[in-house]
N, C-alpha and C. Protein backbone atom coordinates (compact mmCIF):
# COMPACT_ATOMS: atom_id res chain seq x y z
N UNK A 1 -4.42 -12.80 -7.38
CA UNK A 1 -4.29 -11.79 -6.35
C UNK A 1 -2.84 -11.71 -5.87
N UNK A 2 -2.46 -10.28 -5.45
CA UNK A 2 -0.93 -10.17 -5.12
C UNK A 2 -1.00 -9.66 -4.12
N UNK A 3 0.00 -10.38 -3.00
CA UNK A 3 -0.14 -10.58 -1.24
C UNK A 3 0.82 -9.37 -1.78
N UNK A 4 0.31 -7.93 -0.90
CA UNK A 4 1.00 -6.72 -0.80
C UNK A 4 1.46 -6.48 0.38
N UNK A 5 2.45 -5.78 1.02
CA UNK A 5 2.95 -5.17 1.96
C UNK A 5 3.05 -3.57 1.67
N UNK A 6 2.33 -2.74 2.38
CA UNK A 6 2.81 -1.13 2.11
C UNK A 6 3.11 -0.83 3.39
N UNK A 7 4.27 -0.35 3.46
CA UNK A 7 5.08 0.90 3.85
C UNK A 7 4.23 1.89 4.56
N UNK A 8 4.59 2.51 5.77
CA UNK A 8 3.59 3.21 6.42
C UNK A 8 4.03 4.62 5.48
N UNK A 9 5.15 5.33 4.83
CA UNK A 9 5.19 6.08 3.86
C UNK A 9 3.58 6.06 2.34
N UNK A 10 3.65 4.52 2.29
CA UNK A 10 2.50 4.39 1.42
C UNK A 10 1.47 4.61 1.26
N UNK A 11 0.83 4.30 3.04
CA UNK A 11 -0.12 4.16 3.50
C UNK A 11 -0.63 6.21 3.75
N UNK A 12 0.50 6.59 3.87
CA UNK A 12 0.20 8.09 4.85
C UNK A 12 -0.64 8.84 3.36
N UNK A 13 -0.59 8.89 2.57
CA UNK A 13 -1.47 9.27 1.66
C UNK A 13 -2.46 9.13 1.25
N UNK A 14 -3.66 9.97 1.94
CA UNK A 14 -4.83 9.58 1.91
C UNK A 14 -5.85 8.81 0.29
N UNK A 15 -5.28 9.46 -0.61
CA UNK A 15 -5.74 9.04 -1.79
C UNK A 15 -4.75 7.60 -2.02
N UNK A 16 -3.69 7.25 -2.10
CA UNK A 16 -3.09 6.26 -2.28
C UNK A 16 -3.93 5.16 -1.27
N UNK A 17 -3.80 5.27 -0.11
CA UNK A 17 -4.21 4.55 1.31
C UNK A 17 -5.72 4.12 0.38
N UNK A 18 -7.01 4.75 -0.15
CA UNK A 18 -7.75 4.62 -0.16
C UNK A 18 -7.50 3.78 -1.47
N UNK A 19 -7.40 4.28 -2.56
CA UNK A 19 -6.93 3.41 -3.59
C UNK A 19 -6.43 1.98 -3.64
N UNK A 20 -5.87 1.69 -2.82
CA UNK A 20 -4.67 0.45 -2.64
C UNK A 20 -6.19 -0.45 -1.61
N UNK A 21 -7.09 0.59 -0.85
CA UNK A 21 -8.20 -1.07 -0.49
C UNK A 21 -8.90 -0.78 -1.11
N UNK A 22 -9.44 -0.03 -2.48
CA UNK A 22 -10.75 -0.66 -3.17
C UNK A 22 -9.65 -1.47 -3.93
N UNK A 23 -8.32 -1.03 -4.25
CA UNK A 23 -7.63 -2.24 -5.13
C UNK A 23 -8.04 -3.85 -4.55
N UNK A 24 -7.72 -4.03 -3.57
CA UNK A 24 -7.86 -5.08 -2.41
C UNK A 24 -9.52 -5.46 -2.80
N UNK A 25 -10.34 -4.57 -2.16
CA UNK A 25 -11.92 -5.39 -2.34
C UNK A 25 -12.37 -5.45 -4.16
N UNK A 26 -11.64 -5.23 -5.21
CA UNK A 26 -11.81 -5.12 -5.96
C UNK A 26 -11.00 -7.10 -6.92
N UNK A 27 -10.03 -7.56 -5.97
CA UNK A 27 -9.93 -9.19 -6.14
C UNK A 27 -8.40 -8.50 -6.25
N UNK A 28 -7.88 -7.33 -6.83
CA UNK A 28 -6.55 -7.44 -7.38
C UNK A 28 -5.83 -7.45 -6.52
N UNK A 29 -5.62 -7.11 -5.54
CA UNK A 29 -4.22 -7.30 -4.18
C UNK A 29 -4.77 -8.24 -3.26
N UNK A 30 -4.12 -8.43 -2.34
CA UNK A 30 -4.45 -8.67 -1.04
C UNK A 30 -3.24 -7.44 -0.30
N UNK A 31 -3.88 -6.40 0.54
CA UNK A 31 -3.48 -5.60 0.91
C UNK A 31 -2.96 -5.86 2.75
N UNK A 32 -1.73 -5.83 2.97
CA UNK A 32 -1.30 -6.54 4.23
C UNK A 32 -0.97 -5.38 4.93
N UNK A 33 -0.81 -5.18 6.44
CA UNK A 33 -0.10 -4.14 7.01
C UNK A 33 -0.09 -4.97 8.25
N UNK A 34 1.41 -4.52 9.34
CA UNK A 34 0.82 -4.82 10.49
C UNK A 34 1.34 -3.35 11.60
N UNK A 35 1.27 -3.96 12.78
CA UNK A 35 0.84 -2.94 14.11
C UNK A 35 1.96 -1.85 13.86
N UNK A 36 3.18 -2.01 13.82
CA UNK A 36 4.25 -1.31 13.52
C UNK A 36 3.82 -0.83 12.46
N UNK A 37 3.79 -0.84 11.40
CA UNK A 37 3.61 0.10 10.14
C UNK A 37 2.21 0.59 10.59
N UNK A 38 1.75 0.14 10.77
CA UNK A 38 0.32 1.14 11.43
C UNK A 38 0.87 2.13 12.48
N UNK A 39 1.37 2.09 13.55
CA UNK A 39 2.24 3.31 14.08
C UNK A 39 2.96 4.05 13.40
N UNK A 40 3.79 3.51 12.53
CA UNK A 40 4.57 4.35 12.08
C UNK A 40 3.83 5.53 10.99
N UNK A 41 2.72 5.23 10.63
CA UNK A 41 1.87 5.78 9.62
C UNK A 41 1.54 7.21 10.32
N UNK A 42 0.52 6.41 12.02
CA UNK A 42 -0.18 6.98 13.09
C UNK A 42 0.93 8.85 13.07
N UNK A 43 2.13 7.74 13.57
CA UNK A 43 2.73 8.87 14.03
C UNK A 43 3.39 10.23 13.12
N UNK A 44 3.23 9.71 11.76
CA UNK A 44 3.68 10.69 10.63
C UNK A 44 2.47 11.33 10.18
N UNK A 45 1.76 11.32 10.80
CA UNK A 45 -0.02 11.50 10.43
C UNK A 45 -0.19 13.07 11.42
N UNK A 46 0.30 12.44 12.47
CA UNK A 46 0.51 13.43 13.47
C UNK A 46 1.43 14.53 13.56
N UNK A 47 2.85 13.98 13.16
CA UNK A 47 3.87 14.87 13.02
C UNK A 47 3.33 15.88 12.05
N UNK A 48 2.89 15.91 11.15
CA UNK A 48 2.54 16.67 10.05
C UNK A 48 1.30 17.29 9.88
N UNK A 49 0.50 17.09 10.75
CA UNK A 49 -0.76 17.65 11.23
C UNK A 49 -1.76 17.20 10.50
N UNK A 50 -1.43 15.47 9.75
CA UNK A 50 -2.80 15.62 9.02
C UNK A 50 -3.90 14.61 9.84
N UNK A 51 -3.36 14.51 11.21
CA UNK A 51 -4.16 14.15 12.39
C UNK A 51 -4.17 15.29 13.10
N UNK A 52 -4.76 15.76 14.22
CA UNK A 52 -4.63 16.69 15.43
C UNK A 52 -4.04 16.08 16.35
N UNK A 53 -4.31 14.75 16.30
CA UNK A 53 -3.33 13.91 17.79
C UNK A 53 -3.28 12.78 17.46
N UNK A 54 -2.93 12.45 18.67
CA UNK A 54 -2.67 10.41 18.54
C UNK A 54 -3.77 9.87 18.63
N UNK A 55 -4.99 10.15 19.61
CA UNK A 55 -6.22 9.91 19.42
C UNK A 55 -6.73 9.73 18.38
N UNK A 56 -6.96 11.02 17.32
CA UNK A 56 -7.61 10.53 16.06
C UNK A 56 -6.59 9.87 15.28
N UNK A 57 -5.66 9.88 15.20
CA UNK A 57 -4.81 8.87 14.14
C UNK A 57 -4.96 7.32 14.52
N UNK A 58 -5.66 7.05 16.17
CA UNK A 58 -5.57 5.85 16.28
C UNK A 58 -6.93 5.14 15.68
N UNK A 59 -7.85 6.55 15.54
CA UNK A 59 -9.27 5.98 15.52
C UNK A 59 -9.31 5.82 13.98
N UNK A 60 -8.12 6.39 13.07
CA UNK A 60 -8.23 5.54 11.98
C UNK A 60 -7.72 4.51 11.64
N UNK A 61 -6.53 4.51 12.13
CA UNK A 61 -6.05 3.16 12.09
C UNK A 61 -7.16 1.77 12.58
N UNK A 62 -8.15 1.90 13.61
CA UNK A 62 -8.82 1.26 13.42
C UNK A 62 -10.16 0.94 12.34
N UNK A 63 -10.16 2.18 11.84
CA UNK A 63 -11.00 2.49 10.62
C UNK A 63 -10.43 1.28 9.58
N UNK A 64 -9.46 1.64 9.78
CA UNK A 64 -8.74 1.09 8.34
C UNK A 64 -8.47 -0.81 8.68
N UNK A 65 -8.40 -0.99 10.35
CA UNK A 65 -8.46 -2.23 10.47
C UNK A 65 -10.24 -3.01 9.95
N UNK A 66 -10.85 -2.15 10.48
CA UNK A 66 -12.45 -2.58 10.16
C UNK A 66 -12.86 -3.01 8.33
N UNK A 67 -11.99 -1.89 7.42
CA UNK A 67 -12.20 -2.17 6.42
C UNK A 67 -11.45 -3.30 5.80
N UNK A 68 -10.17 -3.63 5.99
CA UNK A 68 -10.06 -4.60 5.71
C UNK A 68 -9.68 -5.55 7.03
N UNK A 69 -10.46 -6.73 7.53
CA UNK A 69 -9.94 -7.04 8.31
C UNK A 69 -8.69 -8.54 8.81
N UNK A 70 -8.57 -8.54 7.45
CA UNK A 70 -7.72 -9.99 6.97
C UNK A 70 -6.28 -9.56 6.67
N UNK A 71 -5.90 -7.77 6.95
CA UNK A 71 -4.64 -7.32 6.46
C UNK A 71 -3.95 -7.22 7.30
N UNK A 72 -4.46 -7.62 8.58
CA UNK A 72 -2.87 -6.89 9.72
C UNK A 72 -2.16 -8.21 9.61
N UNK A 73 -1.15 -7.99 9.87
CA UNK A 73 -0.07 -9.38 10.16
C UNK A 73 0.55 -8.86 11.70
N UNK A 74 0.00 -10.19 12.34
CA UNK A 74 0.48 -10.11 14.09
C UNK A 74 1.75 -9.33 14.47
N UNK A 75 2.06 -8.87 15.46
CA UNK A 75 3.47 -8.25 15.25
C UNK A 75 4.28 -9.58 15.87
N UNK A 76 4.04 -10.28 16.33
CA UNK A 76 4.87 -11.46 16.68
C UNK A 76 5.34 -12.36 15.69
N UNK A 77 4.83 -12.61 14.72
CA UNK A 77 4.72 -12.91 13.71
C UNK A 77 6.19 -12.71 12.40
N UNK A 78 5.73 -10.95 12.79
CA UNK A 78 6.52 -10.26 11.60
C UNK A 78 8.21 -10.39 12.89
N UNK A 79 7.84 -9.92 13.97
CA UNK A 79 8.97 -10.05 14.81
C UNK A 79 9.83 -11.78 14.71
N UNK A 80 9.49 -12.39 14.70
CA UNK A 80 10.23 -13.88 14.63
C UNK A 80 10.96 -13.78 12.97
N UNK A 81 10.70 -13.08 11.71
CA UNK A 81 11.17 -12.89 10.68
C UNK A 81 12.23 -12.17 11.14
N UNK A 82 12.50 -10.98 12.23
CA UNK A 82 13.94 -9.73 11.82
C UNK A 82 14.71 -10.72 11.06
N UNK A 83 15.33 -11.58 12.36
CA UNK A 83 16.68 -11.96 11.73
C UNK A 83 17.13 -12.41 10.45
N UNK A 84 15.65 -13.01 9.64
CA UNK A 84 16.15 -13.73 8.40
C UNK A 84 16.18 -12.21 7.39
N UNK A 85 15.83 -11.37 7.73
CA UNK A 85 16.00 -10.26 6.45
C UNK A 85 16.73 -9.09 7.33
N UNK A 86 17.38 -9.10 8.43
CA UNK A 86 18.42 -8.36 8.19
C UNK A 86 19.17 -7.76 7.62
N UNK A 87 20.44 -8.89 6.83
CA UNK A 87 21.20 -8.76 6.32
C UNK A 87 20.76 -8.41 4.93
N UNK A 88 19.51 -7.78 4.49
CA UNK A 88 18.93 -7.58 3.61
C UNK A 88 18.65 -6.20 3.82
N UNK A 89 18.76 -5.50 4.25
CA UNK A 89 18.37 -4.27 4.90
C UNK A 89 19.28 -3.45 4.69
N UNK A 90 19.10 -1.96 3.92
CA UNK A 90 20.40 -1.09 4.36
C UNK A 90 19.95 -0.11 5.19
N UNK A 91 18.48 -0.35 5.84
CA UNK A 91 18.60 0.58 6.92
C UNK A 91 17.81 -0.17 8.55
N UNK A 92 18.34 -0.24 9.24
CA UNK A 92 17.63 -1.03 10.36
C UNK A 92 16.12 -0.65 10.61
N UNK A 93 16.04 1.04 10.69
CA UNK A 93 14.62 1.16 10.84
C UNK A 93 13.57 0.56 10.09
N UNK A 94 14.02 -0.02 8.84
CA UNK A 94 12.58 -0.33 7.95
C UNK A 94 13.03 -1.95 8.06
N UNK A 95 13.36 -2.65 9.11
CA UNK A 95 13.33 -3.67 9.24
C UNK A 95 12.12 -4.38 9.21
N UNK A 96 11.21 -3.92 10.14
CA UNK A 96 10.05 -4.60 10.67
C UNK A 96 9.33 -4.66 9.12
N UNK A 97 9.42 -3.57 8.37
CA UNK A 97 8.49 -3.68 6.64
C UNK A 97 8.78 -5.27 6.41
N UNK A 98 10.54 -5.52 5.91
CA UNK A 98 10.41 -6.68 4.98
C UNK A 98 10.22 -7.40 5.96
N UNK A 99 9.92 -7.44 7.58
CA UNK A 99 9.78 -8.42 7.84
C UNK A 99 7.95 -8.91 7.99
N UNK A 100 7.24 -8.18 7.67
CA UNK A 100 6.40 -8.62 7.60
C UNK A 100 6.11 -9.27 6.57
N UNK A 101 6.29 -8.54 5.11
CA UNK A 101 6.50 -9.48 4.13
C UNK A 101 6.77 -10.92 4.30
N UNK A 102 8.41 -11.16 4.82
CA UNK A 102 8.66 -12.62 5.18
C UNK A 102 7.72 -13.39 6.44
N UNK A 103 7.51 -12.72 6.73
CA UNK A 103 6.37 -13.21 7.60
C UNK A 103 4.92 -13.60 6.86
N UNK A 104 4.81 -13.42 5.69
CA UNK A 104 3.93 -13.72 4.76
C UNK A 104 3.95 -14.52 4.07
N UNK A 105 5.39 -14.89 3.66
CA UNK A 105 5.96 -16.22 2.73
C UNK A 105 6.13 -17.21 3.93
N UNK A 106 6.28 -16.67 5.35
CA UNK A 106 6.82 -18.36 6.23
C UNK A 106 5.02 -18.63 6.64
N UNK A 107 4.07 -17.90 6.64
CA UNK A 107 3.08 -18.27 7.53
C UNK A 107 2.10 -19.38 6.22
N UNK A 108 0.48 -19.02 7.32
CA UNK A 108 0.05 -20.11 5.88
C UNK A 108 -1.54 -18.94 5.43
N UNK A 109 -0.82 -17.93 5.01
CA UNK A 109 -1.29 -16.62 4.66
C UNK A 109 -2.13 -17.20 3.21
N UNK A 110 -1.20 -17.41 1.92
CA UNK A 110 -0.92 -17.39 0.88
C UNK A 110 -0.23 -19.07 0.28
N UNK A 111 -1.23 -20.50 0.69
CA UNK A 111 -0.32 -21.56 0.48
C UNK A 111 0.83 -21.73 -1.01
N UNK A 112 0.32 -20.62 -1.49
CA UNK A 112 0.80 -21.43 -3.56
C UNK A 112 1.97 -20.02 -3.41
N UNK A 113 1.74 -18.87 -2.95
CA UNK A 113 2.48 -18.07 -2.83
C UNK A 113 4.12 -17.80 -2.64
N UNK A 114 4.48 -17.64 -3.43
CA UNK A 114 6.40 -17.67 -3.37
C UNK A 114 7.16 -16.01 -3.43
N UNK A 115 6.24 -14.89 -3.95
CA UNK A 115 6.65 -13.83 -4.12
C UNK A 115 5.14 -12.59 -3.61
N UNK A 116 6.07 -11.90 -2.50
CA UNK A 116 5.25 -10.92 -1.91
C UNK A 116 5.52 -9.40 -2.39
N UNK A 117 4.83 -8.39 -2.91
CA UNK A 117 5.26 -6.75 -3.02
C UNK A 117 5.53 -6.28 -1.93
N UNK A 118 6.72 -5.36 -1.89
CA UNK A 118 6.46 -4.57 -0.27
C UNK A 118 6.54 -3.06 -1.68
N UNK A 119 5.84 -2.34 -0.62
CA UNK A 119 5.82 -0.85 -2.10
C UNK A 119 5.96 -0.06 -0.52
N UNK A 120 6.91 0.77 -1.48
CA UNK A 120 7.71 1.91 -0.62
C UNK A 120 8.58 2.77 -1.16
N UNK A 121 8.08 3.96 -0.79
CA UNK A 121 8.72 5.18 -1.11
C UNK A 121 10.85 5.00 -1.33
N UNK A 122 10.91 4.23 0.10
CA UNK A 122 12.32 4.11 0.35
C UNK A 122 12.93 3.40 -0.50
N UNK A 123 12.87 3.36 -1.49
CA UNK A 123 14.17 2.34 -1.96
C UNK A 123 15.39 1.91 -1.59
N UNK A 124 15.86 3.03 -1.31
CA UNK A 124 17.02 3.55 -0.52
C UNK A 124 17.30 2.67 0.29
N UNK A 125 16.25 2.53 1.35
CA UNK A 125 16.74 1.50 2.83
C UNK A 125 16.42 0.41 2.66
N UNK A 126 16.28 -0.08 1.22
CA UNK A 126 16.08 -1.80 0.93
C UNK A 126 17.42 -2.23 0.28
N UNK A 127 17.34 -3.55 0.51
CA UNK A 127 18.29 -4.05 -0.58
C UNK A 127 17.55 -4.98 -1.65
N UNK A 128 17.53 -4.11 -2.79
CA UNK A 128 16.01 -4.92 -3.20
C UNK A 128 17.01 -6.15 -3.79
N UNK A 129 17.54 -6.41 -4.55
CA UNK A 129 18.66 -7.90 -4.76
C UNK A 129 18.37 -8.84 -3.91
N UNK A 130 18.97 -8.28 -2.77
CA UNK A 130 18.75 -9.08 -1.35
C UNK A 130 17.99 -9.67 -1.32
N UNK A 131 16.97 -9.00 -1.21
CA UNK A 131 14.92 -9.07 -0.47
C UNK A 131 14.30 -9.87 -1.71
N UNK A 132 15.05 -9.61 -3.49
CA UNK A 132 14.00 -10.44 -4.31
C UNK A 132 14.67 -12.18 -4.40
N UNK A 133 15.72 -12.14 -3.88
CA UNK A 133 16.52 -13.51 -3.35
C UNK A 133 15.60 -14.34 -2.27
N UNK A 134 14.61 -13.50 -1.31
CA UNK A 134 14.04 -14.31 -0.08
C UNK A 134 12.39 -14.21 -0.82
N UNK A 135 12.18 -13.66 -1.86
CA UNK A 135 10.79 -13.42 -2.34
C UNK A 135 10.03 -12.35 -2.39
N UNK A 136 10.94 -11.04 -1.67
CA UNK A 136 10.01 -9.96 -1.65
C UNK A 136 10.38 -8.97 -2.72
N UNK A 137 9.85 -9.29 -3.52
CA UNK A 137 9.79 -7.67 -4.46
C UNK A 137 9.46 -6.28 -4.25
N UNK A 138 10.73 -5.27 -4.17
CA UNK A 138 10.25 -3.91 -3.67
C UNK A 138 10.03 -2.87 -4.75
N UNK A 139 9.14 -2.29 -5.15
CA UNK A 139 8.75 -1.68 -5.84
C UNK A 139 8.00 0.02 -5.05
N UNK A 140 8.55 0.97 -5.73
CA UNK A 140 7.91 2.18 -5.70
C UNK A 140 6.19 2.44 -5.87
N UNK A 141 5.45 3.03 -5.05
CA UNK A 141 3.98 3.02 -4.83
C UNK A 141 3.82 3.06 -6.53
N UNK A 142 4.23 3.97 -7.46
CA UNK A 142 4.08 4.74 -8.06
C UNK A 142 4.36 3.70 -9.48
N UNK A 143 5.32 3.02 -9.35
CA UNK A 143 5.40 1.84 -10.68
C UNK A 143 4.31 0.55 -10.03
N UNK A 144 4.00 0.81 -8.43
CA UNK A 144 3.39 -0.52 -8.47
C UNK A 144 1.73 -0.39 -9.19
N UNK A 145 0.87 0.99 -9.17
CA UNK A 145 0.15 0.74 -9.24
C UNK A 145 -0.28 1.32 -10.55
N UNK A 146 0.90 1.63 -11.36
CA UNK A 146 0.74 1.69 -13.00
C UNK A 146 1.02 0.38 -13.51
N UNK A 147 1.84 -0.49 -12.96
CA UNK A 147 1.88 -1.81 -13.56
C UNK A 147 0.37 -2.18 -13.62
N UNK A 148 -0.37 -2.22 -12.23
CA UNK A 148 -1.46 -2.87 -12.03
C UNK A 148 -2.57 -2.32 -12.88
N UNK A 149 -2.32 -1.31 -13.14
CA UNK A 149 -3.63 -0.30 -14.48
C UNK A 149 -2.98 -1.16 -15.91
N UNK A 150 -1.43 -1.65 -16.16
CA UNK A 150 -1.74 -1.54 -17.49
C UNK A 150 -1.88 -3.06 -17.55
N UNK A 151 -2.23 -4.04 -16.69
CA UNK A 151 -2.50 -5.41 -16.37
C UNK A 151 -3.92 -5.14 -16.44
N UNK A 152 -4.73 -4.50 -16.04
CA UNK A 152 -6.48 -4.32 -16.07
C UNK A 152 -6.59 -3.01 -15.80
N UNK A 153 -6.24 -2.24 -17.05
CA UNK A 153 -7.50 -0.86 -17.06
C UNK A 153 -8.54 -0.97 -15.90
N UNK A 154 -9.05 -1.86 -16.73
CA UNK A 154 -10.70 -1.19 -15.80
C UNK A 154 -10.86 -1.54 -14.72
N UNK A 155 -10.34 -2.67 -14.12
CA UNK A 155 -10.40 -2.82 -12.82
C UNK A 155 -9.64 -2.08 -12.12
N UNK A 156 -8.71 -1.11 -12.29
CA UNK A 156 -7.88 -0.47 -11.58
C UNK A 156 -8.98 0.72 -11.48
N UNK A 157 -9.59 1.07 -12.83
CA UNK A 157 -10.52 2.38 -12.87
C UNK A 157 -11.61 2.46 -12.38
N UNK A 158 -12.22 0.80 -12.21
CA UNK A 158 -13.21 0.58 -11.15
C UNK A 158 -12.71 0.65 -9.99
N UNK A 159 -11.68 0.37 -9.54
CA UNK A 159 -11.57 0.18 -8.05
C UNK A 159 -11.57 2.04 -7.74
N UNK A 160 -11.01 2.86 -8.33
CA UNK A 160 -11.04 4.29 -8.68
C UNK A 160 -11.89 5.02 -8.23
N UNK A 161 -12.76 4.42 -8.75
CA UNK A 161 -14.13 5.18 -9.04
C UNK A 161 -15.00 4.93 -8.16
N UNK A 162 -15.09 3.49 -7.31
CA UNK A 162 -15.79 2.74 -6.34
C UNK A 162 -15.19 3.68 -5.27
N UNK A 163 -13.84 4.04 -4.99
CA UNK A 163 -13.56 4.59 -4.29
C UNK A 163 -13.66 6.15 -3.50
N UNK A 164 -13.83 6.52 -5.12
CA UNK A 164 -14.34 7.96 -5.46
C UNK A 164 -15.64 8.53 -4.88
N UNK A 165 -16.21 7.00 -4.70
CA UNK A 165 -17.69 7.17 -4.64
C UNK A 165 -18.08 7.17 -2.95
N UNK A 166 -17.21 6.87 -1.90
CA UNK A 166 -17.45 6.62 -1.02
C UNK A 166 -16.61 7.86 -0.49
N UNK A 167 -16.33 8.72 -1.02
CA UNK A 167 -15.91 10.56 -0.71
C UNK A 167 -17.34 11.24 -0.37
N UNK A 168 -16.89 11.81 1.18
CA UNK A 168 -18.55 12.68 1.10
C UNK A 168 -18.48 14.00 0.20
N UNK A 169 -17.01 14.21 0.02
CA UNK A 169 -16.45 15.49 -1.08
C UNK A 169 -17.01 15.54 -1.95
N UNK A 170 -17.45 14.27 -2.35
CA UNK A 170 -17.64 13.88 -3.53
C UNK A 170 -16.91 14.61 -4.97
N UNK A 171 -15.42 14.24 -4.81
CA UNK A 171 -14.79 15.08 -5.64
C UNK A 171 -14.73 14.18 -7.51
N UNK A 172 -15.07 15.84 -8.23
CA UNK A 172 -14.67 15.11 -9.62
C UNK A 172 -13.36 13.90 -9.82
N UNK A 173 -13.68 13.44 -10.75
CA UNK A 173 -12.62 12.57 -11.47
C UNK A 173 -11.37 13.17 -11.63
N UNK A 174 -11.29 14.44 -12.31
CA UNK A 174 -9.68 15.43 -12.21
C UNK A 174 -9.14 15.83 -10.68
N UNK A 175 -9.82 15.94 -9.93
CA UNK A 175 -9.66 16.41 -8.83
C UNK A 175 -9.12 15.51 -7.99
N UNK A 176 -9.90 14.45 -8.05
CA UNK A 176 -9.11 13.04 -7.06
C UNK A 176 -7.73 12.52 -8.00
N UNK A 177 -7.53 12.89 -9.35
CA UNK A 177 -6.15 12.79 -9.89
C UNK A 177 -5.53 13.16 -9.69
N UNK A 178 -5.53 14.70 -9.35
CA UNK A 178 -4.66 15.18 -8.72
C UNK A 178 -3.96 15.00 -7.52
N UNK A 179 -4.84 14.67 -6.48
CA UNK A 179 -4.54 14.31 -5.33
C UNK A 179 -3.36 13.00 -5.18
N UNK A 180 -4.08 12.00 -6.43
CA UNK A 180 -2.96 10.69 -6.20
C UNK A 180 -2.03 11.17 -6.86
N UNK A 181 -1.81 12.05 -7.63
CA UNK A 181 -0.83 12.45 -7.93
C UNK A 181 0.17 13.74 -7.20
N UNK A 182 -0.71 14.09 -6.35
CA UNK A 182 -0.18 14.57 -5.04
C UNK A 182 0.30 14.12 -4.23
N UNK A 183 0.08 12.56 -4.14
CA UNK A 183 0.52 11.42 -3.30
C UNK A 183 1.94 10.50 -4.02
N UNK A 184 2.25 11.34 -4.85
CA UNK A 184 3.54 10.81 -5.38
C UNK A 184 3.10 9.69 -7.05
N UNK A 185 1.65 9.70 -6.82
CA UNK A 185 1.49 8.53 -8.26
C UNK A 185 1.42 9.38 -9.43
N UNK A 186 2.16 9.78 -9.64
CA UNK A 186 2.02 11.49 -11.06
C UNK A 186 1.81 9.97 -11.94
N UNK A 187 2.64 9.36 -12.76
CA UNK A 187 2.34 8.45 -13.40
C UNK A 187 0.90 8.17 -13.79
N UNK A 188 1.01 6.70 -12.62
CA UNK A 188 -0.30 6.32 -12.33
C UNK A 188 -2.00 7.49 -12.80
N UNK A 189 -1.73 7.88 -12.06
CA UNK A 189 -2.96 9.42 -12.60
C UNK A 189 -2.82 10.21 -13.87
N UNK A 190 -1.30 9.95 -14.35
CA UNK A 190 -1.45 10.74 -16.02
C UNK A 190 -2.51 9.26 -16.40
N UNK A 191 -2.24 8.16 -16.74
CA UNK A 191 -2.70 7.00 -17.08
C UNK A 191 -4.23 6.62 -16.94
N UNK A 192 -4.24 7.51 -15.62
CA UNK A 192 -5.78 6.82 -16.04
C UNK A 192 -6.72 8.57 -16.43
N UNK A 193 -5.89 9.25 -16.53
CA UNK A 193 -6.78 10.34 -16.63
C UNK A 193 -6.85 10.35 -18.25
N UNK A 194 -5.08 9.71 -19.12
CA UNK A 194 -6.11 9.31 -20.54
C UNK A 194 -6.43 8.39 -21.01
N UNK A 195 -6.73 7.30 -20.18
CA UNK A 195 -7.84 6.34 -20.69
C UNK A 195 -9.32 6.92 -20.52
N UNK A 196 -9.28 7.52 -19.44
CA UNK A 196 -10.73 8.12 -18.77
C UNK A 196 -10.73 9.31 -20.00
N UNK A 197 -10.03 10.37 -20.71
CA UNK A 197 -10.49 11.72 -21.42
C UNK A 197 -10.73 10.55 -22.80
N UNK A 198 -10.47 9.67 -23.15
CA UNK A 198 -9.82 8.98 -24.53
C UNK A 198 -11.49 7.46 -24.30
N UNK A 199 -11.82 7.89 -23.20
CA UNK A 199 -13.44 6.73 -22.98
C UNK A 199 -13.05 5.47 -23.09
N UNK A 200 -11.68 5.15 -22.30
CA UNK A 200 -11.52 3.68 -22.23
C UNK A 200 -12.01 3.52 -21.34
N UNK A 201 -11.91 4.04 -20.04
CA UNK A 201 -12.84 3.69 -18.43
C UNK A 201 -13.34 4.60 -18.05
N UNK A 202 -14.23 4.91 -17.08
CA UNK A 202 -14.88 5.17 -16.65
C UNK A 202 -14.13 5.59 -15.16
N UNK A 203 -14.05 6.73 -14.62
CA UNK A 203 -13.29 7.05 -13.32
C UNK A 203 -14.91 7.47 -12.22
């Protein structure tokens, strides 16, 4: 299992967001977030209207605490990390990200654990050199979760499909591809859409 950190950028995509915890209840991640990246999600949820207010963006954020409930990392926690990943940072605002990460390698989260994912859109405001020097590997949503399909097909296509299944939309298999690939995973969704036309898995 791989102790993850996502990016409230990561998270704001409803098909990605959903994907990334059947990944989680499915054994392959351990999917982490804490209070800050949960705001920051809240509030881009809102800005963009795919909440109506702060109200309902909060009532998912607790949604999303209920489903997994082993993923928040305290904000006190991630706060006692700033200083060691600072100087790792090329942008101050996405401080609190790697610091939850490092807040994952100092706690007793993960005992055997030496290397955490943070996946984020930003590349930009990391110093990924830096950050894979203290253990955190930053990777794009979009290579992280095609790596993880071509490590286990089917468990990526199960977690997919498990996920698929808990849509009251109940949307086809092409249709929810699109979407993660609306969510920036174009990749990821070419990949499993031809294992799925080609009858390697099952979506």
């Amino acid at each position: 299992m791989i102790p993850v950190v996502a990016d409230a950028d990561t998270l704001f995509g409803a098909t990605t967001r959903g994907l990334l915890i059947h990944l989680d209840y499915q054994g392959l991640i351990r999917l982490h977030w804490s209070p800050l990246i949960l705001d920051e999600m809240s509030r881009a949820l809102v800005a963009t209207g795919r909440k109506p207010d702060a109200e309902s963006a909060r009532r998912h954020e607790q949604l999303m605490r209920a489903a997994l409930p082993q993923a928040e990392i305290p904000t006190q926690q991630v706060q006692a990390q700033f200083a060691g990943v600072a100087a790792a940072m090329r942008s101050a605002k996405d401080t609190h990200v790697a610091a939850c990460a490092a807040a994952i390698l100092a706690g007793d989260f993960y005992s055997s654990t030496q290397v955490v994912s943070l996946v984020t859109k930003n590349i930009r405001d990391f110093g990924v050199r830096k950050l894979a020097a203290l253990g955190i590997e930053v990777q794009q949503p979009d290579a992280f979760l095609l790596n993880q399909f071509r490590q286990d097909p089917a468990a990526v296509a199960s977690a997919f499909a498990a996920f698929r299944a808990t849509l009251r939309s109940a949307p086809e298999p092409d249709r929810l591809l699109e979407r993660l690939a609306a969510d920036g995973q174009a990749l990821t969704a070419a990949a499993l859409r031809d294992a799925w036309q080609q009858g390697a898995v099952r979506l």
